[in-house]
N, C-alpha and C. Protein backbone atom coordinates (compact mmCIF):
# COMPACT_ATOMS: atom_id res chain seq x y z
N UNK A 1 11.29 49.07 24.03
CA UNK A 1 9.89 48.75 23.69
C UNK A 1 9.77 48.35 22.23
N UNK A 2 10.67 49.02 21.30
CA UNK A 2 9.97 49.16 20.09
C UNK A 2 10.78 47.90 19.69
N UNK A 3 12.27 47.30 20.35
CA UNK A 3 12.86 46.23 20.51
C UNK A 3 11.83 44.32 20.66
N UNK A 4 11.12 44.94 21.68
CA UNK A 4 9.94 43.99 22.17
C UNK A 4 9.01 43.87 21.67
N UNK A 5 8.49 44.89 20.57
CA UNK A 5 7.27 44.94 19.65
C UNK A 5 7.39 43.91 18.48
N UNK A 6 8.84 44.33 17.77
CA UNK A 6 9.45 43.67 16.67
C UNK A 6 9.42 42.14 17.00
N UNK A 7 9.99 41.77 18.44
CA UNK A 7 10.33 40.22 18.48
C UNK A 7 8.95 39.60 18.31
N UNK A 8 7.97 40.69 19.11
CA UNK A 8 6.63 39.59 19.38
C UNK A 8 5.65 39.46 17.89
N UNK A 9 6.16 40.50 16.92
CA UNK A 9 6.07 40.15 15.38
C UNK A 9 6.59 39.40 15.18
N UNK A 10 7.97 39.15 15.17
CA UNK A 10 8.62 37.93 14.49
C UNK A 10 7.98 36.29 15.29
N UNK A 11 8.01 36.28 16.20
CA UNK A 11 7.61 35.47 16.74
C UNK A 11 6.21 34.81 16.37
N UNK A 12 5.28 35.69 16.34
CA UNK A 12 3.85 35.38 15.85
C UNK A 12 3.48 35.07 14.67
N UNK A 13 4.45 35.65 13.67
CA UNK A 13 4.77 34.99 12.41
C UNK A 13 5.77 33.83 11.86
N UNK A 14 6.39 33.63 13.02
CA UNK A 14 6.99 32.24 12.72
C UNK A 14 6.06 31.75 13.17
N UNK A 15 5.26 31.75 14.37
CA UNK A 15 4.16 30.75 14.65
C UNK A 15 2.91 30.21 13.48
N UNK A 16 2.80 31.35 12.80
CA UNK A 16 1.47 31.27 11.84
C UNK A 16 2.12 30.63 10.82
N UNK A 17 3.79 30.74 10.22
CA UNK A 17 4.13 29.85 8.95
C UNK A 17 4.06 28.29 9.29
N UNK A 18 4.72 28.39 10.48
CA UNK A 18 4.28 26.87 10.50
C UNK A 18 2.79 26.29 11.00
N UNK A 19 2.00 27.11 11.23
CA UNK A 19 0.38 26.70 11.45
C UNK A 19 -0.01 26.07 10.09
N UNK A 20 0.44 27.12 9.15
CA UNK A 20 -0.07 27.31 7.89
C UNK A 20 0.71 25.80 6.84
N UNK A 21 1.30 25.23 8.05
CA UNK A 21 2.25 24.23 7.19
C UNK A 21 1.47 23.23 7.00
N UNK A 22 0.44 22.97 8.57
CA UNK A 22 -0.02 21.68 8.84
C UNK A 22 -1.28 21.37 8.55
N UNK A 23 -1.64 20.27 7.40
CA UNK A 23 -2.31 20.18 6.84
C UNK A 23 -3.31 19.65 6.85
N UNK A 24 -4.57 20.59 7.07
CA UNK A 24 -5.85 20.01 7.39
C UNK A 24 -6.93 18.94 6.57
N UNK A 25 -7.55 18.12 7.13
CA UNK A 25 -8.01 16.70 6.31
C UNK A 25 -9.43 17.59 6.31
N UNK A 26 -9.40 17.58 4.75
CA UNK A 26 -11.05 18.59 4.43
C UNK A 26 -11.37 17.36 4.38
N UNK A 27 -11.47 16.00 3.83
CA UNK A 27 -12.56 15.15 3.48
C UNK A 27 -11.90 13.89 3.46
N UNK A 28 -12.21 13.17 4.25
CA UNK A 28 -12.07 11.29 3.82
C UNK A 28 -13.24 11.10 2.88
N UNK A 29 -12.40 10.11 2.03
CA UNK A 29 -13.45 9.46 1.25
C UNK A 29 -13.37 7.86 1.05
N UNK A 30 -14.59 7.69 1.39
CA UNK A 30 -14.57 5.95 1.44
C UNK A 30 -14.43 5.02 -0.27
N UNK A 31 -13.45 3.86 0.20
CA UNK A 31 -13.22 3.43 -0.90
C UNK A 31 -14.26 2.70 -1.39
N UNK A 32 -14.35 2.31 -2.97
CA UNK A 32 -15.34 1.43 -3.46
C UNK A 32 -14.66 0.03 -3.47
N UNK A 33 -15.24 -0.94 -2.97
CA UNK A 33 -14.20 -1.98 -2.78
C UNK A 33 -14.64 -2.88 -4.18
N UNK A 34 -15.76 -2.78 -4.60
CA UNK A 34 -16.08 -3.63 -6.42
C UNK A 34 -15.32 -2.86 -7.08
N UNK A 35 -15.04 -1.95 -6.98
CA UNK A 35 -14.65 -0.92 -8.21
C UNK A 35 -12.60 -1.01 -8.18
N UNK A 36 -11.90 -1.59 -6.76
CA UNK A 36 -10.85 -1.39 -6.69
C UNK A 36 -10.05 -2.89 -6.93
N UNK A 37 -8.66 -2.98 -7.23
CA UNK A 37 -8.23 -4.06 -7.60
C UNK A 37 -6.82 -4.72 -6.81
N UNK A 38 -6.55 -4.90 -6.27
CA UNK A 38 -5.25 -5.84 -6.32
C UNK A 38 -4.44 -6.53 -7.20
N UNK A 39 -3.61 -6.65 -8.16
CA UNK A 39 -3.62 -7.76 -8.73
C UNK A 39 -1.92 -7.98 -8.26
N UNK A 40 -1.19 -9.21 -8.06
CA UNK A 40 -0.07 -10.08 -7.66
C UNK A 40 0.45 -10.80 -8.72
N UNK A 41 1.63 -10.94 -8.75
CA UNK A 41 2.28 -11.94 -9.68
C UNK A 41 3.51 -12.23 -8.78
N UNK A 42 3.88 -13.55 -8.74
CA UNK A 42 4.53 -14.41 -8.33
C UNK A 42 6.01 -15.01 -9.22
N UNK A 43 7.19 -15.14 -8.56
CA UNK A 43 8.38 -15.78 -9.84
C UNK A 43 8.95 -16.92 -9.03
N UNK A 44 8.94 -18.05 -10.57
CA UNK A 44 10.45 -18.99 -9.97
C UNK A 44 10.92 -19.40 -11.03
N UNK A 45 11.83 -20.09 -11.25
CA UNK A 45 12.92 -20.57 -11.99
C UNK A 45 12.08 -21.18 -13.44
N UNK A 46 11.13 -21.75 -12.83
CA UNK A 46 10.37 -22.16 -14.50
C UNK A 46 9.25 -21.83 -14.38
N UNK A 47 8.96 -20.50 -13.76
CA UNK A 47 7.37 -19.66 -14.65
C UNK A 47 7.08 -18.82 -13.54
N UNK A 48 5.91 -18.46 -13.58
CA UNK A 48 5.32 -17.34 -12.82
C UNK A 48 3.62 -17.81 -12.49
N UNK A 49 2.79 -16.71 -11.79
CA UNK A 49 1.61 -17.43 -11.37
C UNK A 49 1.16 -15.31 -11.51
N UNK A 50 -0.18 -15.39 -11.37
CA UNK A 50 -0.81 -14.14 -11.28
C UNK A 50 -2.22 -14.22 -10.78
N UNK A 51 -2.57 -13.37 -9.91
CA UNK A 51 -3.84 -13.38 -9.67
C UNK A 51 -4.10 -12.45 -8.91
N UNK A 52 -5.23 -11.85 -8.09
CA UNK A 52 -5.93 -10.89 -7.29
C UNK A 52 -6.35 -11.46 -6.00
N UNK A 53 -6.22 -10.32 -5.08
CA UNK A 53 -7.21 -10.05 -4.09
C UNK A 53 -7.90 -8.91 -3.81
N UNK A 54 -8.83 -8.93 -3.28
CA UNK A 54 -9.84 -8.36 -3.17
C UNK A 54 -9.65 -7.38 -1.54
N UNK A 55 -10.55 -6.12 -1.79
CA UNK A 55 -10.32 -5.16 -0.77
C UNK A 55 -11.58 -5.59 0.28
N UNK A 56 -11.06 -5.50 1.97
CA UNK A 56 -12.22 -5.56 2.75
C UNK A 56 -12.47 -3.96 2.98
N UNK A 57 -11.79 -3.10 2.85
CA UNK A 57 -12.21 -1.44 3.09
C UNK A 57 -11.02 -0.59 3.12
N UNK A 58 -11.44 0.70 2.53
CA UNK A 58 -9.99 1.78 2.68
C UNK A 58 -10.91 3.27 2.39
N UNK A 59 -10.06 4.10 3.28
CA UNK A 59 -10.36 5.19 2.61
C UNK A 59 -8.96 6.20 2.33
N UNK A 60 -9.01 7.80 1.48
CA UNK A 60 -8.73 7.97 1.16
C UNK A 60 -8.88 9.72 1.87
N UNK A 61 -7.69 10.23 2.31
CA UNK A 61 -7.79 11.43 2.79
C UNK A 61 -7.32 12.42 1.77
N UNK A 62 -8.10 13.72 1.72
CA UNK A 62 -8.22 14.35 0.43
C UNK A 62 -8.19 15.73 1.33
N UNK A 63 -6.87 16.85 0.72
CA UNK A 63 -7.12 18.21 1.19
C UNK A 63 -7.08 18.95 -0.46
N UNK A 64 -7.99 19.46 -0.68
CA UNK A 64 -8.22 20.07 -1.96
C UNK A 64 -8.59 18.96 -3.04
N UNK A 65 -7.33 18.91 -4.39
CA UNK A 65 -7.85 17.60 -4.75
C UNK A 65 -6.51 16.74 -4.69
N UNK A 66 -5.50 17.02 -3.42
CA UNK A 66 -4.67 16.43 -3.39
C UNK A 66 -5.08 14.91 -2.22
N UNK A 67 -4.41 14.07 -2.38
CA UNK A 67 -4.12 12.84 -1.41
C UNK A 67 -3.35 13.32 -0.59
N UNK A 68 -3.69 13.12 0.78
CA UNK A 68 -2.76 13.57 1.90
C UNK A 68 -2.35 11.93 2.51
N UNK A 69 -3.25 11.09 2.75
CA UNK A 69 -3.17 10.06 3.81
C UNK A 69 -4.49 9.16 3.10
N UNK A 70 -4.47 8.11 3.81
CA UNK A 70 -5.64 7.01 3.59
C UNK A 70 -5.06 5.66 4.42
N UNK A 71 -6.02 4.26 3.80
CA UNK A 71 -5.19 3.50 4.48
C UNK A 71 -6.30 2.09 3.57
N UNK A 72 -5.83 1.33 3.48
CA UNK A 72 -6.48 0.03 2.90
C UNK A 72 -6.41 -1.38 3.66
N UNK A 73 -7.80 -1.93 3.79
CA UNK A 73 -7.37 -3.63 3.76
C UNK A 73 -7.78 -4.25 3.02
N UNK A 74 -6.96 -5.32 2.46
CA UNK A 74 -6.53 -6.37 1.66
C UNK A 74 -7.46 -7.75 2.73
N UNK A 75 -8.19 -8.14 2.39
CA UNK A 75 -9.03 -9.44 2.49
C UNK A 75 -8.17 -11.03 1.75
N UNK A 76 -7.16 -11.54 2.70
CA UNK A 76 -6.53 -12.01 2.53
C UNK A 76 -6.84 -13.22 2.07
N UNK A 77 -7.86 -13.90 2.64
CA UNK A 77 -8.62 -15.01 2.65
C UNK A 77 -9.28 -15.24 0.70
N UNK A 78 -9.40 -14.12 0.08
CA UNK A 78 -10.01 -13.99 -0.66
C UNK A 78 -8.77 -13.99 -2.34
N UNK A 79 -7.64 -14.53 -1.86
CA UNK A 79 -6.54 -14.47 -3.00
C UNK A 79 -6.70 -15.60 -4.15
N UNK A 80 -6.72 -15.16 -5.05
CA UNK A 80 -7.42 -15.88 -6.16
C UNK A 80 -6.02 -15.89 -7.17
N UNK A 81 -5.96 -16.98 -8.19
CA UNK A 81 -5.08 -17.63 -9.15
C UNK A 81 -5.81 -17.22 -10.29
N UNK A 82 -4.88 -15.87 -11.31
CA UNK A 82 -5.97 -16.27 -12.53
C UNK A 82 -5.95 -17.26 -13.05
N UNK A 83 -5.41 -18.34 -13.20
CA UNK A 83 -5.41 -19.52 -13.89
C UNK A 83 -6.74 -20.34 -13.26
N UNK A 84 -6.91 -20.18 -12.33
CA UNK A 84 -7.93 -20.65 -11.24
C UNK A 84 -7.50 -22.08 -10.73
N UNK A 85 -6.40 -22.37 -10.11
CA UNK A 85 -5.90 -23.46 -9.58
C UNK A 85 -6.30 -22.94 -7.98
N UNK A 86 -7.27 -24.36 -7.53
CA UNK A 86 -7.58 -24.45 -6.19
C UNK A 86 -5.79 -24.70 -5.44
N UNK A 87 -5.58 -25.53 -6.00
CA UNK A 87 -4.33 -25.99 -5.16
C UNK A 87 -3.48 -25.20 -4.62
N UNK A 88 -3.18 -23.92 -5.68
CA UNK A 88 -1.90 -22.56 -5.71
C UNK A 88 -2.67 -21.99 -4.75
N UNK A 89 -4.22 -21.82 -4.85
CA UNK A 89 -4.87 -20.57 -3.99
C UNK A 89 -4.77 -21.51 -2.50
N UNK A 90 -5.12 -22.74 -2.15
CA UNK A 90 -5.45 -23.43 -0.76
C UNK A 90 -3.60 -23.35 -0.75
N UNK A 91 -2.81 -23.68 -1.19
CA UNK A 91 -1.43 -23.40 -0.41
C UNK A 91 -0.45 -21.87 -0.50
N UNK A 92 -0.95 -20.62 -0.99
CA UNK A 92 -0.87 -19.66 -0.52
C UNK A 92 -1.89 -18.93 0.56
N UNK A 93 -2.68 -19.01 0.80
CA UNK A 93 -3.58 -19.32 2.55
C UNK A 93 -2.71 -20.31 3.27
N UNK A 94 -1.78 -21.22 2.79
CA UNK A 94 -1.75 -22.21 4.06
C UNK A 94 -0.20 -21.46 4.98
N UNK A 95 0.32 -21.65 6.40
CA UNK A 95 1.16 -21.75 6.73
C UNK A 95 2.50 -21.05 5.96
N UNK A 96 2.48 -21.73 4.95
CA UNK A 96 3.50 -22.05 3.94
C UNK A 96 3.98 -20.69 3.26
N UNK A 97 2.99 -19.54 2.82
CA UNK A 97 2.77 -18.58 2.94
C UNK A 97 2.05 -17.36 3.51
N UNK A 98 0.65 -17.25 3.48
CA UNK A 98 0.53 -15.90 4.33
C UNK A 98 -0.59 -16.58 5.61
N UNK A 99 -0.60 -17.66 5.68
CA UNK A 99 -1.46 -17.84 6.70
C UNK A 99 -2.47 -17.45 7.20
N UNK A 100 -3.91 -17.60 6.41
CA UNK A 100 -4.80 -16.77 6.63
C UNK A 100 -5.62 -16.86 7.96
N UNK A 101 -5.32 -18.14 8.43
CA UNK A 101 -6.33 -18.66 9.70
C UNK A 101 -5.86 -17.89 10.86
N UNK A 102 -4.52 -17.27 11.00
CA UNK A 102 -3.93 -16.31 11.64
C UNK A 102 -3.91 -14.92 11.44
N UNK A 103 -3.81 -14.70 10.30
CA UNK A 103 -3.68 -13.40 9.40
C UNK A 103 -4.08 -13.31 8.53
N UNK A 104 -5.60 -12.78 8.58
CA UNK A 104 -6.66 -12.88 7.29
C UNK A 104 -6.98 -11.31 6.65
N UNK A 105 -5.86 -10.64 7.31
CA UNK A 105 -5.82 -9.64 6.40
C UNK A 105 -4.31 -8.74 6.63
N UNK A 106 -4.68 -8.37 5.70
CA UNK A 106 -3.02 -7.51 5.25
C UNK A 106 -3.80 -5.94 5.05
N UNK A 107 -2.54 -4.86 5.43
CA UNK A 107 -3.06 -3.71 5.97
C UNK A 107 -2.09 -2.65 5.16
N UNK A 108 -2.33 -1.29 4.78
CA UNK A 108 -1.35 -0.19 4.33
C UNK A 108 -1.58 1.16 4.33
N UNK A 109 -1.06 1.65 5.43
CA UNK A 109 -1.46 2.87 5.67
C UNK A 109 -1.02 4.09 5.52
N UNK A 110 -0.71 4.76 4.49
CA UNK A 110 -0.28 6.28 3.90
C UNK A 110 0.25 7.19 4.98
N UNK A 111 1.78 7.39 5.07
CA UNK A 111 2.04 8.12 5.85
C UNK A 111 2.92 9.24 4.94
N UNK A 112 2.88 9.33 3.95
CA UNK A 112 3.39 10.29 3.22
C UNK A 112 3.18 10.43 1.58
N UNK A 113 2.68 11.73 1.16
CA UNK A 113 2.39 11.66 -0.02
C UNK A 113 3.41 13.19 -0.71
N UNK A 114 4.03 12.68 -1.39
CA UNK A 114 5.26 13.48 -2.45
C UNK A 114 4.54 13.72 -4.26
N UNK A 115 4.50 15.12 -4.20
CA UNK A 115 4.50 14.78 -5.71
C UNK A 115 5.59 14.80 -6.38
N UNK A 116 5.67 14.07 -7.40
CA UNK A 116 7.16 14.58 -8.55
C UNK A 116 6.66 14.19 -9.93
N UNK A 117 7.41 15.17 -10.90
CA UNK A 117 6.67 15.15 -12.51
C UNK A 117 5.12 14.88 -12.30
N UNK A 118 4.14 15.22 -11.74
CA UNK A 118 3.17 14.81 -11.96
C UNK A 118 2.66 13.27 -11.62
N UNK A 119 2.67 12.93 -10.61
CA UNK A 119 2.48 11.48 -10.30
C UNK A 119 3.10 11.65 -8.70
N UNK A 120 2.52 10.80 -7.86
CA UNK A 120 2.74 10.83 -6.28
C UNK A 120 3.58 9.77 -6.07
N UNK A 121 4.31 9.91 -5.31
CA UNK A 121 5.32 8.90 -4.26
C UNK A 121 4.53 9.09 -3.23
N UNK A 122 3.97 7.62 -2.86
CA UNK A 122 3.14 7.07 -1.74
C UNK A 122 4.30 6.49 -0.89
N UNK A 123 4.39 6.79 0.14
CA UNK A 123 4.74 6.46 1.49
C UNK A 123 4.14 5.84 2.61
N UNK A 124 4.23 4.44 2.91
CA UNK A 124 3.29 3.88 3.75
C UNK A 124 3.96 3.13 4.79
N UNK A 125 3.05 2.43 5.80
CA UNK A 125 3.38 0.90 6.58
C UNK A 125 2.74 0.02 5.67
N UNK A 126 3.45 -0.95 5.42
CA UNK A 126 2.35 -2.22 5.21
C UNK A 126 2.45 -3.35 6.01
N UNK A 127 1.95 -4.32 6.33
CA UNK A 127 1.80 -4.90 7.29
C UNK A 127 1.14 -6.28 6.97
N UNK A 128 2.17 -7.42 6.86
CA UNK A 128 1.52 -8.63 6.18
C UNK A 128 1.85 -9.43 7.31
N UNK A 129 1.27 -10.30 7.88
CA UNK A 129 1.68 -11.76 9.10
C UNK A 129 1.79 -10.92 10.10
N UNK A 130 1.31 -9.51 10.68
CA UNK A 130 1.77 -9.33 11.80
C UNK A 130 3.15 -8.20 11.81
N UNK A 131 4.00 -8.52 10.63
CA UNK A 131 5.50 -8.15 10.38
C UNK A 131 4.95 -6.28 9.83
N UNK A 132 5.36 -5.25 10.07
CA UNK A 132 5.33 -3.77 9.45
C UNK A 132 6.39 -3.16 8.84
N UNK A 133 6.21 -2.90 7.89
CA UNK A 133 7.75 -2.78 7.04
C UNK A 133 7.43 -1.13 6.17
N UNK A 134 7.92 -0.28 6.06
CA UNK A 134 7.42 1.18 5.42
C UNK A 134 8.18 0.68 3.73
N UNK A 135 7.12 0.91 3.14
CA UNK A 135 7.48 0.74 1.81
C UNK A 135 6.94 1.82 0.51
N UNK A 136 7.15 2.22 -0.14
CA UNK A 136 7.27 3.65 -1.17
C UNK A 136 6.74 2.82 -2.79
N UNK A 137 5.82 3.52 -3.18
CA UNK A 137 5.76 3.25 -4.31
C UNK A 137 4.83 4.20 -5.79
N UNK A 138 4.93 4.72 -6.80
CA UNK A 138 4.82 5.82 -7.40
C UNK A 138 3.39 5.44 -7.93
N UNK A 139 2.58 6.25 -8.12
CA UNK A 139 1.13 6.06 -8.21
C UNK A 139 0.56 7.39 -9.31
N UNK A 140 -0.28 7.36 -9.87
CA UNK A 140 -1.20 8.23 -10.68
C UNK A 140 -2.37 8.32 -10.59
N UNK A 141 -2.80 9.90 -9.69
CA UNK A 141 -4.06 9.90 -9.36
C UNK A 141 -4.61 10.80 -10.49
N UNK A 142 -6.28 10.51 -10.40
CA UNK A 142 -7.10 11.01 -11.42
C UNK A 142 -8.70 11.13 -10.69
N UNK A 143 -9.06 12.16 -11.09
CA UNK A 143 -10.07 12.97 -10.47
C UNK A 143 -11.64 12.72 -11.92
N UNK A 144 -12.15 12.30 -11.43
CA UNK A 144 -13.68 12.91 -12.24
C UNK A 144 -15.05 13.71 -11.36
N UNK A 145 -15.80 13.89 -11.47
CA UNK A 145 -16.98 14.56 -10.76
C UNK A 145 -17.50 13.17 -9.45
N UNK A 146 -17.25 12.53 -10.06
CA UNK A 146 -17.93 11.22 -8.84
C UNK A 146 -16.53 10.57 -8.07
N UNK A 147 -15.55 10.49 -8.51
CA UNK A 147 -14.61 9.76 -7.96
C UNK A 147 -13.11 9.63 -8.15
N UNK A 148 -12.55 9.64 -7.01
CA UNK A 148 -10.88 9.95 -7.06
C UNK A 148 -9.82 8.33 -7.03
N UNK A 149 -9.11 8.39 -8.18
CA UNK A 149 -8.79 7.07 -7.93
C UNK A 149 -7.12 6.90 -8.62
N UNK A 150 -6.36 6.37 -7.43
CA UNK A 150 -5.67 6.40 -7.50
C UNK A 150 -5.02 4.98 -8.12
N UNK A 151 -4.03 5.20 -8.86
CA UNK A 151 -3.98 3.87 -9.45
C UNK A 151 -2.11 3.61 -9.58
N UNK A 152 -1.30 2.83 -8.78
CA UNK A 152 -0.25 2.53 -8.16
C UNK A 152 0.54 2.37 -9.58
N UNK A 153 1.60 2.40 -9.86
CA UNK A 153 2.50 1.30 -10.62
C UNK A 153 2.88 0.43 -10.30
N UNK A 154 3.86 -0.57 -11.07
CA UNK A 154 3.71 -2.39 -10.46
C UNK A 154 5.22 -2.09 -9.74
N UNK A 155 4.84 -2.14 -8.22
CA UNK A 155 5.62 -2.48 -7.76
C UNK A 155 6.20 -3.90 -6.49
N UNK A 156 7.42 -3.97 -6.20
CA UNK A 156 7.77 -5.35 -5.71
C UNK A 156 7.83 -5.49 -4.26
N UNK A 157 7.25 -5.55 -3.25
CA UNK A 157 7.40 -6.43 -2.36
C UNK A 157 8.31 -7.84 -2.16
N UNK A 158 9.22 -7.34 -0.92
CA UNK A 158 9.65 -9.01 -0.41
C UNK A 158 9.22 -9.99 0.49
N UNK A 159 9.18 -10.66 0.22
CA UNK A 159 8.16 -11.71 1.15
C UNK A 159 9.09 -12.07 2.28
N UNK A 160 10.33 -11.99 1.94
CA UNK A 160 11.10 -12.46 2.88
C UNK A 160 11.31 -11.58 4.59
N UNK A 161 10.67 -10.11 3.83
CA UNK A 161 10.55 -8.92 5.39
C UNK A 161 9.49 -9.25 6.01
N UNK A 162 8.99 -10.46 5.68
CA UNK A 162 7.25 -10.85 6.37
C UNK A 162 7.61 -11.99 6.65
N UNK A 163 8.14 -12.61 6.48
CA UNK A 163 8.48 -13.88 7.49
C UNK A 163 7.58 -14.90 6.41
N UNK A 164 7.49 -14.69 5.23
CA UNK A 164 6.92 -15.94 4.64
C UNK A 164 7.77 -16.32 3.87
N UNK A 165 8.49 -17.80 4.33
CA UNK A 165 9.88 -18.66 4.12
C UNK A 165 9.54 -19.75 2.95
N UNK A 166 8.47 -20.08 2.43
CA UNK A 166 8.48 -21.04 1.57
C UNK A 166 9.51 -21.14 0.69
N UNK A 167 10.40 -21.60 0.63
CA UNK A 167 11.27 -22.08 -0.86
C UNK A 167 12.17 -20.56 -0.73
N UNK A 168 12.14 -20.22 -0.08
CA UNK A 168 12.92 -18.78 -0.09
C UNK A 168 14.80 -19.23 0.64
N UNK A 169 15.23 -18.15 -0.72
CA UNK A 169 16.67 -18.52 -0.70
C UNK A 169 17.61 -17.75 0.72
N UNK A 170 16.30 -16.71 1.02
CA UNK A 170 16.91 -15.88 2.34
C UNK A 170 16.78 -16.98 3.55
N UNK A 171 16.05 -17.96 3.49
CA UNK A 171 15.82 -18.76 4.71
C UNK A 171 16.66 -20.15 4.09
N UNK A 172 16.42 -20.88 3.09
CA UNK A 172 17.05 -22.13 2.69
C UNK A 172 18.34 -21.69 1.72
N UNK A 173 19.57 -22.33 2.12
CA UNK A 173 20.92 -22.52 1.07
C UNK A 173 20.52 -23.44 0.00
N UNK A 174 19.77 -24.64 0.43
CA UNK A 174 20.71 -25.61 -0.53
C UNK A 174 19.09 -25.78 -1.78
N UNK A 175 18.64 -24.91 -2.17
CA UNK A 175 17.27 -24.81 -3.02
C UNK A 175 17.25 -25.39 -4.24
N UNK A 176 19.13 -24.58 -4.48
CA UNK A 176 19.22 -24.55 -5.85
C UNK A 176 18.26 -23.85 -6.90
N UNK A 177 17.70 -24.50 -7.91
CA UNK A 177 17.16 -23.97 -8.91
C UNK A 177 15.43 -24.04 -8.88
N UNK A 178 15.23 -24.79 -7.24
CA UNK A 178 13.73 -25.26 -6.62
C UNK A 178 13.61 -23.72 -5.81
N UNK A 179 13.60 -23.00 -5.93
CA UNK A 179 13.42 -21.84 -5.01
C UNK A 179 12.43 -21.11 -5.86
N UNK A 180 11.77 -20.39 -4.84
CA UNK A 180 10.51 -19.48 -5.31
C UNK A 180 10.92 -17.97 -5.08
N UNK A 181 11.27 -17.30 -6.29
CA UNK A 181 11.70 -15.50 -5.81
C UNK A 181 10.89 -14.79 -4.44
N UNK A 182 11.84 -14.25 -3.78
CA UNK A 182 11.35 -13.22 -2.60
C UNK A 182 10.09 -12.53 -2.81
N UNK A 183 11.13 -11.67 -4.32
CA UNK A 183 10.35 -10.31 -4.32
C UNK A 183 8.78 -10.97 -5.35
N UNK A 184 7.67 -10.35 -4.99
CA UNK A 184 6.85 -10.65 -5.84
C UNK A 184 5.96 -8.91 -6.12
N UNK A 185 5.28 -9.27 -7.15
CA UNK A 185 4.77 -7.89 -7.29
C UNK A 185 3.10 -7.46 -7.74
N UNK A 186 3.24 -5.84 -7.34
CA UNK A 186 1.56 -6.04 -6.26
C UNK A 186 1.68 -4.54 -7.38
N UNK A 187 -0.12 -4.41 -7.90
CA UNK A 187 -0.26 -3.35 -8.66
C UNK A 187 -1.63 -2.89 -7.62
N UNK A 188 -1.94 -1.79 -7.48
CA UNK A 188 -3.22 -1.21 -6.37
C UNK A 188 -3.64 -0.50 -7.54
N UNK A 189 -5.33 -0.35 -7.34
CA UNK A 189 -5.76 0.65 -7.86
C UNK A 189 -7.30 0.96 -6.97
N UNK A 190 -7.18 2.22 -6.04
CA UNK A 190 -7.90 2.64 -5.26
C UNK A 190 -8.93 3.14 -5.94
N UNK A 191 -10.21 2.66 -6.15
CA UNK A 191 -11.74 4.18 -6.73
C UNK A 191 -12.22 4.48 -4.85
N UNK A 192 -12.05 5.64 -5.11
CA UNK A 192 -13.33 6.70 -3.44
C UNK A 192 -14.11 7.04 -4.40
N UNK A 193 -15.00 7.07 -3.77
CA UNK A 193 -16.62 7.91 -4.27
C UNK A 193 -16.90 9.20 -3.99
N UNK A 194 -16.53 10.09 -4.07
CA UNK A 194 -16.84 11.53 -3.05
C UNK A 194 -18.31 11.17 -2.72
């Protein structure tokens, strides 16, 4: 008996450590999409290009004042050149790159959040043309009385895991020194509103 007492302790307390593991979503919070940013920069052999897009909606899952999960869309249609060249912006919408008349938005959804030194390793899907690729990137969140906002470091994306082939050396050999870099790079900065 007193054999059978003990197990159904041990037992009930392994059950409750791992209850106690799984982590409950006290609060989504919806993103501010004026208040949040995208910004992109682009490489090739003789220069670079930079510019933004704009958020169609995200929110932001919050247990205490940690980030657990969230998820964002990127309003694809809406990718802008800071230089403000119509031409760069109408042929990144076209085919050629992300194809917006097909895929007018791009998607990223938080499936893991790590802290280390003070700053989070974001763990996500992202999801550009259709293509889903899990990609990691280190972020610094910051808390005030109105709003939690997380704000990414610049990190690189390849265009080439999305199937957008323009001038790309993973799809064309003979480019030479006409080739447009894979990797290009994407800075996020999320505001929620509590």
């Amino acid at each position: 008996m007193k054999k059978t007492g003990i197990l159904i302790l041990a037992v009930a307390f392994i059950a409750m450590s791992f209850t106690n593991q799984i982590p409950t979503i006290q609060n989504t919070l919806k993103v501010d999409v004026t208040s949040s940013t995208i910004t992109w920069s682009g490489y090739k052999p003789t220069g670079s290009h930079t510019g933004t897009i704009m958020l169609q909606s995200g929110t932001l899952a919050m247990q205490d004042e940690y980030i657990i999960g969230g998820s964002f869309i990127a309003d694809m249609s809406s990718i802008k050149d800071a230089d403000g060249s119509a031409k760069l912006e109408g042929h990144l919408k076209s085919a050629d790159f992300f194809e917006i008349e097909t895929y007018p938005t791009a998607t990223f959804n938080i499936t893991e959040v790590e802290m280390e030194d003070g700053n989070a390793i974001i763990t996500g899907n992202m999801t550009i043309k259709g293509i889903t690729k899990e990609i990691s990137f280190e972020a610094e969140i910051s808390e005030t009385e109105g709003a939690v906002t997380l704000m990414s470091s610049v990190f690189q994306i390849n265009r080439a895991d999305f199937n957008v082939k323009y001038k790309s050396k993973t799809f064309f050999n003979d480019l030479k020194d006409k080739f447009v870099n894979d990797e290009f790079d994407l800075q996020v900065t999320l505001v929620a509103n509590k």
